[in-house]
PDB file of N, CA and C in Angstrom:
ATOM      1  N   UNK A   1      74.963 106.764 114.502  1.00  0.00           N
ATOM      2  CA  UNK A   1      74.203 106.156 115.594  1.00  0.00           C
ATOM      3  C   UNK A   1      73.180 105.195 115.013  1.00  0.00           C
ATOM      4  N   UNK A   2      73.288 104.349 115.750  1.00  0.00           N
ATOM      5  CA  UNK A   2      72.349 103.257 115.026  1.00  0.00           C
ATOM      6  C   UNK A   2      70.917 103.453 115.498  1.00  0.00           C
ATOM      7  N   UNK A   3      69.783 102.640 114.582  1.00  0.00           N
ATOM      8  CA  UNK A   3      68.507 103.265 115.014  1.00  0.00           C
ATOM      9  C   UNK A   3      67.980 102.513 116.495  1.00  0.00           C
ATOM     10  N   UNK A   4      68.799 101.134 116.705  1.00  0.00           N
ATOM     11  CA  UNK A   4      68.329 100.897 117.995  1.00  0.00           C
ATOM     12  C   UNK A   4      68.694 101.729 119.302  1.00  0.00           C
ATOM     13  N   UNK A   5      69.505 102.048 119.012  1.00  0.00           N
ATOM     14  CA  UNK A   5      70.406 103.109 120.070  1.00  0.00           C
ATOM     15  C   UNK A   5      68.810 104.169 120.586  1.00  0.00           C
ATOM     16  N   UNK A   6      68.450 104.679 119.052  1.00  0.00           N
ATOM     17  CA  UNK A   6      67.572 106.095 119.408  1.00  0.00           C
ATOM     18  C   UNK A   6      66.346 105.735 119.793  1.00  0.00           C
ATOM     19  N   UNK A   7      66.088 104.355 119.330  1.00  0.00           N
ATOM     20  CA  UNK A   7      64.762 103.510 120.179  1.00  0.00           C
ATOM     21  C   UNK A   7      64.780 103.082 121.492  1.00  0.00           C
ATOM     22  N   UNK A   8      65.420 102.543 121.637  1.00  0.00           N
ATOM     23  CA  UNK A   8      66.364 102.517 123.075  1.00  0.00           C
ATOM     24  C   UNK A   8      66.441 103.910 124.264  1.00  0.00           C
ATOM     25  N   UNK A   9      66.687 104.550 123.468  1.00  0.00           N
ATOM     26  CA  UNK A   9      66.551 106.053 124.430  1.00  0.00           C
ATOM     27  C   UNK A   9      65.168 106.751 124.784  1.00  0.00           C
ATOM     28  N   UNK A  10      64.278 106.395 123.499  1.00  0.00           N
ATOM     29  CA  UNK A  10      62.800 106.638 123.734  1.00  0.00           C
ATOM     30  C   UNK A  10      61.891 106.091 124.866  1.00  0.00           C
ATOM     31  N   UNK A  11      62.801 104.844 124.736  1.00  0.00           N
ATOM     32  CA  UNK A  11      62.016 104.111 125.205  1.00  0.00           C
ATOM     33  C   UNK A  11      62.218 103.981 127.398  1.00  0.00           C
ATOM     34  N   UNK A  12      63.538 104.374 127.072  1.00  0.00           N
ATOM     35  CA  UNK A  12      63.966 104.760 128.535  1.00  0.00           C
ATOM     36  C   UNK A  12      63.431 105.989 128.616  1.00  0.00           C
ATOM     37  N   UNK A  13      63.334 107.004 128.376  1.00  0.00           N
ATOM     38  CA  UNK A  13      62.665 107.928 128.758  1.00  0.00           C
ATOM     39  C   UNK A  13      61.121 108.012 128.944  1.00  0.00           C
ATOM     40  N   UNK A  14      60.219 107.004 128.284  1.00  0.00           N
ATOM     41  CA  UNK A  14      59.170 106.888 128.386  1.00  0.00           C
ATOM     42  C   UNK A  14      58.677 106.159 129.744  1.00  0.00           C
ATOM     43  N   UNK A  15      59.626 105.072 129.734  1.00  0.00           N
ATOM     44  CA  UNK A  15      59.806 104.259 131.324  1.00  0.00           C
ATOM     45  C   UNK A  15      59.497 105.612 132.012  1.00  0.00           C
ATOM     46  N   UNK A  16      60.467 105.738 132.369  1.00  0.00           N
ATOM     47  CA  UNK A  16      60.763 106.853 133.077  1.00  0.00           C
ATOM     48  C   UNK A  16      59.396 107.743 133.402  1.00  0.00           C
ATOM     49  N   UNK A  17      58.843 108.390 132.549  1.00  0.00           N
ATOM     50  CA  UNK A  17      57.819 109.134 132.642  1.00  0.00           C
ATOM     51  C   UNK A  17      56.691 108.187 133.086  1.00  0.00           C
ATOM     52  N   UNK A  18      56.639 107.115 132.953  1.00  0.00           N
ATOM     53  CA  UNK A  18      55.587 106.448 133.385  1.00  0.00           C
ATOM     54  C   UNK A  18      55.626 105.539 134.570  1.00  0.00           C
ATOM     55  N   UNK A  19      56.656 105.711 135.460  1.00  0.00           N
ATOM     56  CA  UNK A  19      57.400 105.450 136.628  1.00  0.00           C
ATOM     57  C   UNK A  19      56.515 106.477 137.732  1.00  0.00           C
ATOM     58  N   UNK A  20      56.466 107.616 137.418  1.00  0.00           N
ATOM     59  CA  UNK A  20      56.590 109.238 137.640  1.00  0.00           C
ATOM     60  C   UNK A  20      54.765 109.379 137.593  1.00  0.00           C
ATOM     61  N   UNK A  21      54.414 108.247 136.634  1.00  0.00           N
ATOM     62  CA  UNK A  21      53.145 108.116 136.808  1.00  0.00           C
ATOM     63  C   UNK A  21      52.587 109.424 135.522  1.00  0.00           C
ATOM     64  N   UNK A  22      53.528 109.815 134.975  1.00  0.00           N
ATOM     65  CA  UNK A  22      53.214 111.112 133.659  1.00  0.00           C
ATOM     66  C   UNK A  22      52.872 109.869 132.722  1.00  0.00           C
ATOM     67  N   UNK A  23      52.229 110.724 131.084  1.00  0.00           N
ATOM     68  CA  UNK A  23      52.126 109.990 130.128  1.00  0.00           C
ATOM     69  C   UNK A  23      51.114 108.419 130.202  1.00  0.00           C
ATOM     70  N   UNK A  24      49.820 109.004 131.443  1.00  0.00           N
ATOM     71  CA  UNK A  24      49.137 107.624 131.230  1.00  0.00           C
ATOM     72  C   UNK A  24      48.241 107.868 129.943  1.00  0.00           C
ATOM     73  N   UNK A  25      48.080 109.062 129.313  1.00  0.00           N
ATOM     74  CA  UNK A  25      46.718 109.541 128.478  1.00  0.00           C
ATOM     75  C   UNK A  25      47.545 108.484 126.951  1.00  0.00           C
ATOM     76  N   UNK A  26      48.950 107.643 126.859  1.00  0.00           N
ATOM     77  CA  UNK A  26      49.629 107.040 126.049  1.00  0.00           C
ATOM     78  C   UNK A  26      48.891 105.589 126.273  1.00  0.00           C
ATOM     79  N   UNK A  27      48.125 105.413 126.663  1.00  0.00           N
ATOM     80  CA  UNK A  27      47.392 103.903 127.354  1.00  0.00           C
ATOM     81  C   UNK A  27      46.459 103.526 126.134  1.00  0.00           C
ATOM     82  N   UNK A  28      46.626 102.643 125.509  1.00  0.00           N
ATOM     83  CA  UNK A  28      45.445 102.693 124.501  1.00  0.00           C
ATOM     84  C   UNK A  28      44.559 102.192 125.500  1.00  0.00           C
ATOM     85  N   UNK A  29      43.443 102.876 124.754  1.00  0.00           N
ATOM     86  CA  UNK A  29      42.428 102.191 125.264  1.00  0.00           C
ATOM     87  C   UNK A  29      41.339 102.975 126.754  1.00  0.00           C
ATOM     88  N   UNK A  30      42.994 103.199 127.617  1.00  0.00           N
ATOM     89  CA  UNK A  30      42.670 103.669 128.916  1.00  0.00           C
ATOM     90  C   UNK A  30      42.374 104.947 128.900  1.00  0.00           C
ATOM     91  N   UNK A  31      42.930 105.998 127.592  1.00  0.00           N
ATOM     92  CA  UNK A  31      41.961 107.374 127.924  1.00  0.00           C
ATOM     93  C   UNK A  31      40.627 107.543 127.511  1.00  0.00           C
ATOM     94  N   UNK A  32      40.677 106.496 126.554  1.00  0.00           N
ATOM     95  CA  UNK A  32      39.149 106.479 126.202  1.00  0.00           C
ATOM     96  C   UNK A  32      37.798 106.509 127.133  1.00  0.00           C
ATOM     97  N   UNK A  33      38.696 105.799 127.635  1.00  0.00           N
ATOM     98  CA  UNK A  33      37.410 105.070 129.107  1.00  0.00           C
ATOM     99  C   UNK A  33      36.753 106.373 130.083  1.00  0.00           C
ATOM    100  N   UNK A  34      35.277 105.912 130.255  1.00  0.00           N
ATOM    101  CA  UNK A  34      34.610 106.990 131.347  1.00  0.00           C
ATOM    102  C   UNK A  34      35.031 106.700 132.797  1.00  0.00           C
ATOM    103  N   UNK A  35      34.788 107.933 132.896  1.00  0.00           N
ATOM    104  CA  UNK A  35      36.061 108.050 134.617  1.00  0.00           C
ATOM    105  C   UNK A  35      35.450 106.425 135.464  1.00  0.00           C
ATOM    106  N   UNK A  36      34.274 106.492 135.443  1.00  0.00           N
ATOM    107  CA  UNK A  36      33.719 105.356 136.236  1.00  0.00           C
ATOM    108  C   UNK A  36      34.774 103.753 136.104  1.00  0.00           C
ATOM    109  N   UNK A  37      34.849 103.898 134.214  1.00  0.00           N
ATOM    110  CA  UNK A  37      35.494 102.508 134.093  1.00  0.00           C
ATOM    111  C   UNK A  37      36.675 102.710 134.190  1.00  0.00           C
ATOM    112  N   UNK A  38      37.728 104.095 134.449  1.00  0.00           N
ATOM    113  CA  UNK A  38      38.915 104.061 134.972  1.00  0.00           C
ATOM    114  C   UNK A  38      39.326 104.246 136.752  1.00  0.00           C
ATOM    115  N   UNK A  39      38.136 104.216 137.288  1.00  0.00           N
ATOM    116  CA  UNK A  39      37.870 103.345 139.061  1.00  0.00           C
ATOM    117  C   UNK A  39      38.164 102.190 139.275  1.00  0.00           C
ATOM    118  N   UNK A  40      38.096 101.089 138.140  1.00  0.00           N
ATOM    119  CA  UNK A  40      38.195  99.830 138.063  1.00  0.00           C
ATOM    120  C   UNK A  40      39.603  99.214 138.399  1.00  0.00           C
ATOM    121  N   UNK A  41      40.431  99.998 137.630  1.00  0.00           N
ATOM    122  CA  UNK A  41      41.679 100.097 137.399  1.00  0.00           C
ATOM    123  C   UNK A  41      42.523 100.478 138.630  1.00  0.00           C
ATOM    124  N   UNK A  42      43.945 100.566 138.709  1.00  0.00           N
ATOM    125  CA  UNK A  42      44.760 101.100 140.265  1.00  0.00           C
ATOM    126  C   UNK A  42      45.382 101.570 139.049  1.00  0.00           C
ATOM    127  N   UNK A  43      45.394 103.140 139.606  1.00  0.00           N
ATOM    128  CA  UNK A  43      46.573 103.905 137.882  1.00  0.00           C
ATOM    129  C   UNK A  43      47.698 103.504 138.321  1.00  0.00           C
ATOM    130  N   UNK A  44      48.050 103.647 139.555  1.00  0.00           N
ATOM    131  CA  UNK A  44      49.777 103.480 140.193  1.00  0.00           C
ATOM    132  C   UNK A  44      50.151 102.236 139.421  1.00  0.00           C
ATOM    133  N   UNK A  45      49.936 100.799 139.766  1.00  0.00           N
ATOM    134  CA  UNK A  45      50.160  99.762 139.139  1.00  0.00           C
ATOM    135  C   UNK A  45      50.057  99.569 137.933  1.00  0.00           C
ATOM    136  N   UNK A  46      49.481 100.112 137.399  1.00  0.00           N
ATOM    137  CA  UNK A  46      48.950 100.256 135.793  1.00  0.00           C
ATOM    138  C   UNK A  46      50.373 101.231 135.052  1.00  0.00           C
ATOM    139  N   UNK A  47      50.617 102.340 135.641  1.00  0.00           N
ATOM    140  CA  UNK A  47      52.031 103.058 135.079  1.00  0.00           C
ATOM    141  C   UNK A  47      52.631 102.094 135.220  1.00  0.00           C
ATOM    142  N   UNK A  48      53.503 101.572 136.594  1.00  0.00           N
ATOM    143  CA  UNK A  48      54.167 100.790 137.108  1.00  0.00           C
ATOM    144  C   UNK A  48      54.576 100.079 136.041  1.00  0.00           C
ATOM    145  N   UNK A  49      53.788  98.814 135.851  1.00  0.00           N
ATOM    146  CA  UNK A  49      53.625  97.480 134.852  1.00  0.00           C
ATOM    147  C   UNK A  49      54.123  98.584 133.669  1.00  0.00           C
ATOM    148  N   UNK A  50      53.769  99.448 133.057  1.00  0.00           N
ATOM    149  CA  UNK A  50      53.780  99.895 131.742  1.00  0.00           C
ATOM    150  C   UNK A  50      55.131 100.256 131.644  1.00  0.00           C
ATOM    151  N   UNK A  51      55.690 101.092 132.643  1.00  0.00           N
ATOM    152  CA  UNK A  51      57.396 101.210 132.890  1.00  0.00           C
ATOM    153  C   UNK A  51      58.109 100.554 132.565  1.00  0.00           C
ATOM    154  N   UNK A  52      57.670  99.153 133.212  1.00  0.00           N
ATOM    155  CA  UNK A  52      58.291  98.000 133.269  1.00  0.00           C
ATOM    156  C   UNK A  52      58.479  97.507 131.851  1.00  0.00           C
ATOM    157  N   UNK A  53      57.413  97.276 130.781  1.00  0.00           N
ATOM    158  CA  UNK A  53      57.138  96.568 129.844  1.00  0.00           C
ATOM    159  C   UNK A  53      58.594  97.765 128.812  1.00  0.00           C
ATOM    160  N   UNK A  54      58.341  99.172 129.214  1.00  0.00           N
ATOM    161  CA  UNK A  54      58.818  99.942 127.991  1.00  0.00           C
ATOM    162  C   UNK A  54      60.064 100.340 128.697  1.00  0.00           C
ATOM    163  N   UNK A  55      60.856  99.683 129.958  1.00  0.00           N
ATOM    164  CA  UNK A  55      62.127  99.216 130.139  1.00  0.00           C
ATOM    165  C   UNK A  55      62.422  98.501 129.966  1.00  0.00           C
ATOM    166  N   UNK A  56      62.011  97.163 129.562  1.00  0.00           N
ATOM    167  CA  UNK A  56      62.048  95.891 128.915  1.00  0.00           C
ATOM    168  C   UNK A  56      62.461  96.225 127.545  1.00  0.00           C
ATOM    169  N   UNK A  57      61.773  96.756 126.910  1.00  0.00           N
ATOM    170  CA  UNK A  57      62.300  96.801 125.545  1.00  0.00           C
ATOM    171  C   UNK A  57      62.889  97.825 125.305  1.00  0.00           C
ATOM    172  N   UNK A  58      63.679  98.895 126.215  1.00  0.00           N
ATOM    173  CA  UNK A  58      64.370  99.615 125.815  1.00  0.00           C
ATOM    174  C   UNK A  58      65.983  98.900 125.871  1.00  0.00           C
ATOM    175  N   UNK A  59      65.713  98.157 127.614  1.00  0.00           N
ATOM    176  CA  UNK A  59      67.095  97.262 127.496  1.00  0.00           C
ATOM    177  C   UNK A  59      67.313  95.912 126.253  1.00  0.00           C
ATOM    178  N   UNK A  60      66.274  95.916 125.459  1.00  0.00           N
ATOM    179  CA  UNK A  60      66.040  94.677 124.236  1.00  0.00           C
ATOM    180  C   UNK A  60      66.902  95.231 123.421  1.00  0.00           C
ATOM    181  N   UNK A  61      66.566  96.572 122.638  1.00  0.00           N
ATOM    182  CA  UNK A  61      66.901  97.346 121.935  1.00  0.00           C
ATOM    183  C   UNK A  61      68.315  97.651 121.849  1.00  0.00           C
ATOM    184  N   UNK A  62      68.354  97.594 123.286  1.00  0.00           N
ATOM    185  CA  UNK A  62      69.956  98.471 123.576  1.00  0.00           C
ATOM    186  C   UNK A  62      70.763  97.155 123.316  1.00  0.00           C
ATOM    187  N   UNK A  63      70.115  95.928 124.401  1.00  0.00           N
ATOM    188  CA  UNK A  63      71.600  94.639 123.902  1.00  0.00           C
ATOM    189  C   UNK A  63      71.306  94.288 122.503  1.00  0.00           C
ATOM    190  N   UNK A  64      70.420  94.632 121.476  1.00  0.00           N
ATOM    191  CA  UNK A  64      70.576  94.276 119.664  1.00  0.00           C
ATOM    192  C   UNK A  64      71.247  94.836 119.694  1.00  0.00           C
ATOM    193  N   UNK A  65      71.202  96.543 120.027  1.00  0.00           N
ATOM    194  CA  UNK A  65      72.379  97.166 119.237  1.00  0.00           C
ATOM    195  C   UNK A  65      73.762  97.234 119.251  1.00  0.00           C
ATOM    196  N   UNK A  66      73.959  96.261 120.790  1.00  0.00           N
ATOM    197  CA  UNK A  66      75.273  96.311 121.464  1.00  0.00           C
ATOM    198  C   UNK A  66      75.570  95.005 120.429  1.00  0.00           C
ATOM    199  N   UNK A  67      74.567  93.751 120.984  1.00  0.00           N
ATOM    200  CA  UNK A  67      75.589  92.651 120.644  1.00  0.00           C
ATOM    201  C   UNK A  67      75.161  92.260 119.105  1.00  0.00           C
ATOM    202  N   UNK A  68      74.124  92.650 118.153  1.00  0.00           N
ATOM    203  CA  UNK A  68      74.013  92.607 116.973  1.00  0.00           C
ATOM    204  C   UNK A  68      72.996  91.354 117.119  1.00  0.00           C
ATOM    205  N   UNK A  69      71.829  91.357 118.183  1.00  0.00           N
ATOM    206  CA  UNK A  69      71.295  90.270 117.941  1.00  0.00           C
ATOM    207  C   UNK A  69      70.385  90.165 116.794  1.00  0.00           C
ATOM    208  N   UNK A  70      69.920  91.096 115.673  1.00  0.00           N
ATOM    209  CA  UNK A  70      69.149  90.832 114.779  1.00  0.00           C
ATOM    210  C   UNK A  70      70.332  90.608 113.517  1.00  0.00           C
ATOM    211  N   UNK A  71      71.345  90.214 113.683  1.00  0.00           N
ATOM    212  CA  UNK A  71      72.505  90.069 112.587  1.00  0.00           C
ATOM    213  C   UNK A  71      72.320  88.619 112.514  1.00  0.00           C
ATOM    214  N   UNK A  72      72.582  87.843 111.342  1.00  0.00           N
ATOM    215  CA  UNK A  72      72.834  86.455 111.109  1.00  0.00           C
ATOM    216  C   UNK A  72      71.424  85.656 110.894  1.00  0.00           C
ATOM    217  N   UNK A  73      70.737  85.886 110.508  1.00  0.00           N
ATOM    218  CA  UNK A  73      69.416  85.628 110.331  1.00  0.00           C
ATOM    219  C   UNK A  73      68.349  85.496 111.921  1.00  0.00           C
ATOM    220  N   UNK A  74      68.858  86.193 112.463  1.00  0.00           N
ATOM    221  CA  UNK A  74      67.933  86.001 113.837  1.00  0.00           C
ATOM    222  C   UNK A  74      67.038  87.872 114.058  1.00  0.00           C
ATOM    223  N   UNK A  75      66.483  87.886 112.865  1.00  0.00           N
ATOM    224  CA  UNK A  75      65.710  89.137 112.783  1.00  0.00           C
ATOM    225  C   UNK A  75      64.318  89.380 113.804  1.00  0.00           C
ATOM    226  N   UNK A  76      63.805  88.160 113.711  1.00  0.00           N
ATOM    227  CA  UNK A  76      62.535  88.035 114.528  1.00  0.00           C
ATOM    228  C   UNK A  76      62.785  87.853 115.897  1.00  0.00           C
ATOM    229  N   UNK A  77      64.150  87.609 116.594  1.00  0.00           N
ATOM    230  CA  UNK A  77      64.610  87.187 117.593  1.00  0.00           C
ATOM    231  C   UNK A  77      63.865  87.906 118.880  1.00  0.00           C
ATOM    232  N   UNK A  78      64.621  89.802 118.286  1.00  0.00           N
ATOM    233  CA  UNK A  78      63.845  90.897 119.053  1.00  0.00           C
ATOM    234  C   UNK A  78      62.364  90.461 119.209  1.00  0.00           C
ATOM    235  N   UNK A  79      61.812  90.908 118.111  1.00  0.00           N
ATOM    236  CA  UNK A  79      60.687  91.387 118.257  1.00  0.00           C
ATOM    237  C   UNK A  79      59.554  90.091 118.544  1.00  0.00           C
ATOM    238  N   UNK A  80      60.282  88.994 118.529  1.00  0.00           N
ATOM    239  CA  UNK A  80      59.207  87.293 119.190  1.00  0.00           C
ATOM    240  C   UNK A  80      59.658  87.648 120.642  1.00  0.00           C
ATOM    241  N   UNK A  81      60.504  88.520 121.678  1.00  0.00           N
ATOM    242  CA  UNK A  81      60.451  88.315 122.405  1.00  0.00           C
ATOM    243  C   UNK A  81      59.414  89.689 123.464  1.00  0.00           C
ATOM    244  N   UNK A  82      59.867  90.753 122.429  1.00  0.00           N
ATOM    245  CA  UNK A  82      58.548  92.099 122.712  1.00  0.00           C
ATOM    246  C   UNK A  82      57.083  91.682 122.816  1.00  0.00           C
ATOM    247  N   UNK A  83      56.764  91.027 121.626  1.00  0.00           N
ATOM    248  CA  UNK A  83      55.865  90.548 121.529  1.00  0.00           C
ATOM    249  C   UNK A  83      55.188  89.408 122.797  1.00  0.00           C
ATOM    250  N   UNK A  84      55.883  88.910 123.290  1.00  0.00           N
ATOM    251  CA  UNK A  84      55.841  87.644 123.900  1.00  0.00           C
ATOM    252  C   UNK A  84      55.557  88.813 125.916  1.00  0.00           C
ATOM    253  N   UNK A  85      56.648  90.003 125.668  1.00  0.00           N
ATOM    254  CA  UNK A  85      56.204  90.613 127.149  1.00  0.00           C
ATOM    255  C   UNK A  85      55.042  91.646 126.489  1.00  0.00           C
ATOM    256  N   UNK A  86      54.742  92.149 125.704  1.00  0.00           N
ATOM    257  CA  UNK A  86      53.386  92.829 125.558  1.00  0.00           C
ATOM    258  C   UNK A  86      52.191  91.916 125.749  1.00  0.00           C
ATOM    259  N   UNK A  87      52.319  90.724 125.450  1.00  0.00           N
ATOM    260  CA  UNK A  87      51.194  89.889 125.855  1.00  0.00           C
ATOM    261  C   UNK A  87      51.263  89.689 127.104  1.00  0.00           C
ATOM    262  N   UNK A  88      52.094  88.866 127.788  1.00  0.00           N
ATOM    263  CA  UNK A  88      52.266  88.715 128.964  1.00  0.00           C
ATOM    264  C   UNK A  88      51.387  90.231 129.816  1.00  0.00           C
ATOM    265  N   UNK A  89      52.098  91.565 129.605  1.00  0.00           N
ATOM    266  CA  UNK A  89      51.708  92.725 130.395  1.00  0.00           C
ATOM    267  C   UNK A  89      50.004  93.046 129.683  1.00  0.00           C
ATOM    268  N   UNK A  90      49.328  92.540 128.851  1.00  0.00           N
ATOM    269  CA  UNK A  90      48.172  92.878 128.540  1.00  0.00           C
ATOM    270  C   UNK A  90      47.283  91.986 129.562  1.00  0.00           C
ATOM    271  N   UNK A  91      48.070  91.144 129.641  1.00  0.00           N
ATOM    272  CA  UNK A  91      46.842  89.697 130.549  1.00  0.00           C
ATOM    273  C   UNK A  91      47.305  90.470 131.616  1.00  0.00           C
ATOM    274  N   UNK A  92      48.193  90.887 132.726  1.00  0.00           N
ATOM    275  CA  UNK A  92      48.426  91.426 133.986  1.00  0.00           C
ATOM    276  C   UNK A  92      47.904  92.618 133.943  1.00  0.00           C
ATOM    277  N   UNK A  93      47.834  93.521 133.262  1.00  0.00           N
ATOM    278  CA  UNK A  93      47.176  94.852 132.944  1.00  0.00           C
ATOM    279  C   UNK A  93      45.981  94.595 133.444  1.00  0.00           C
ATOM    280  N   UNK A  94      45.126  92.859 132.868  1.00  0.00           N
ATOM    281  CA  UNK A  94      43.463  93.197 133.048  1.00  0.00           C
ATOM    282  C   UNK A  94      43.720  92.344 134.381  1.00  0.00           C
ATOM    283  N   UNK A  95      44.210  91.453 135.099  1.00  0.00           N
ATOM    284  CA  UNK A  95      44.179  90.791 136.193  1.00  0.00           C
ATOM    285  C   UNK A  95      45.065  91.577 137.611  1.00  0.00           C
ATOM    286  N   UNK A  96      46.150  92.311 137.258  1.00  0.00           N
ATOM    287  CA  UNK A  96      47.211  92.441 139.121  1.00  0.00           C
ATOM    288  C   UNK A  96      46.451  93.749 138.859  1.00  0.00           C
ATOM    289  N   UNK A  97      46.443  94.772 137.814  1.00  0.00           N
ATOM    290  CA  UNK A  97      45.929  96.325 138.033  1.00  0.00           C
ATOM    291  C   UNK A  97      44.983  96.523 138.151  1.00  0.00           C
ATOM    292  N   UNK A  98      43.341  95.487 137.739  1.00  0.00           N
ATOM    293  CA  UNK A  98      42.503  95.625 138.101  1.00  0.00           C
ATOM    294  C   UNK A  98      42.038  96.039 139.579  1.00  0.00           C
ATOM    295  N   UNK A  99      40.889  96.311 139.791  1.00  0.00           N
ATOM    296  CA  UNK A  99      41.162  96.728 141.399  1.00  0.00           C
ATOM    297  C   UNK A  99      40.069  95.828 142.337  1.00  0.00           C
ATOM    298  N   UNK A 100      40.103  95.138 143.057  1.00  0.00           N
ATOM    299  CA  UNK A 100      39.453  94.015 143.422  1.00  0.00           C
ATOM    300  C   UNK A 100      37.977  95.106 144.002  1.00  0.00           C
ATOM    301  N   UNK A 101      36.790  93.792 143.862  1.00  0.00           N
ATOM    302  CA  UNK A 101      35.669  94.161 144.162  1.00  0.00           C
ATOM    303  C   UNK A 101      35.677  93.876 145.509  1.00  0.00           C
ATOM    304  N   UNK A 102      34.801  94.916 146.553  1.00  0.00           N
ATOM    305  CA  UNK A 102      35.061  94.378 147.875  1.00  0.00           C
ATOM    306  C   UNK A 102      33.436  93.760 147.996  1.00  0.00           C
ATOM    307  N   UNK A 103      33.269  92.656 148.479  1.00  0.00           N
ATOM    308  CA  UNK A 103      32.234  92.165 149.487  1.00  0.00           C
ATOM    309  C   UNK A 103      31.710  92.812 150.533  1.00  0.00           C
TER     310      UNK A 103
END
């Protein structure tokens, strides 16, 4: 079994748990925080997005391992594009999950 295969499976199962809204205390950053500065936040949307990001790269994982995209010198291929939705979901993390101030 190849190792993307077993990354791939982690990583769907982690979706998963964080769909379910389990496994937010995995948040860097976010268990740290005093309850006050985790009010700020909407947890629902906050799993949500995080699901999303670690089904993203579980289906990444899975088509390398299917179609061999880190074969032929395209090693960075994966991981310029992980990279590229972890940023993306860090800027939405602090802007759609934030929780608006009311007037």
């Amino acid at each position: 079994m190849n190792m993307e295969y077993a990354v791939a499976a982690v990583l769907a199962i982690m979706a998963v748990a964080f769909w379910k809204e389990k496994g937010s205390w995995l948040f860097a950053g976010y268990n740290t925080m005093s309850e006050k500065e985790k009010q700020n936040y909407d947890h629902k949307k906050l799993c949500r997005l995080m699901s999303c990001l670690t089904g993203f790269c579980a289906i990444m994982f899975l088509a390398d391992g299917i179609l061999g995209l880190s074969a032929g010198g395209r090693e960075g291929l994966i991981g310029s594009i992980i990279f590229a939705a972890a940023v993306i979901t860090v800027i939405l993390a602090n802007t759609v999950c934030r929780k608006r101030k009311k007037k």
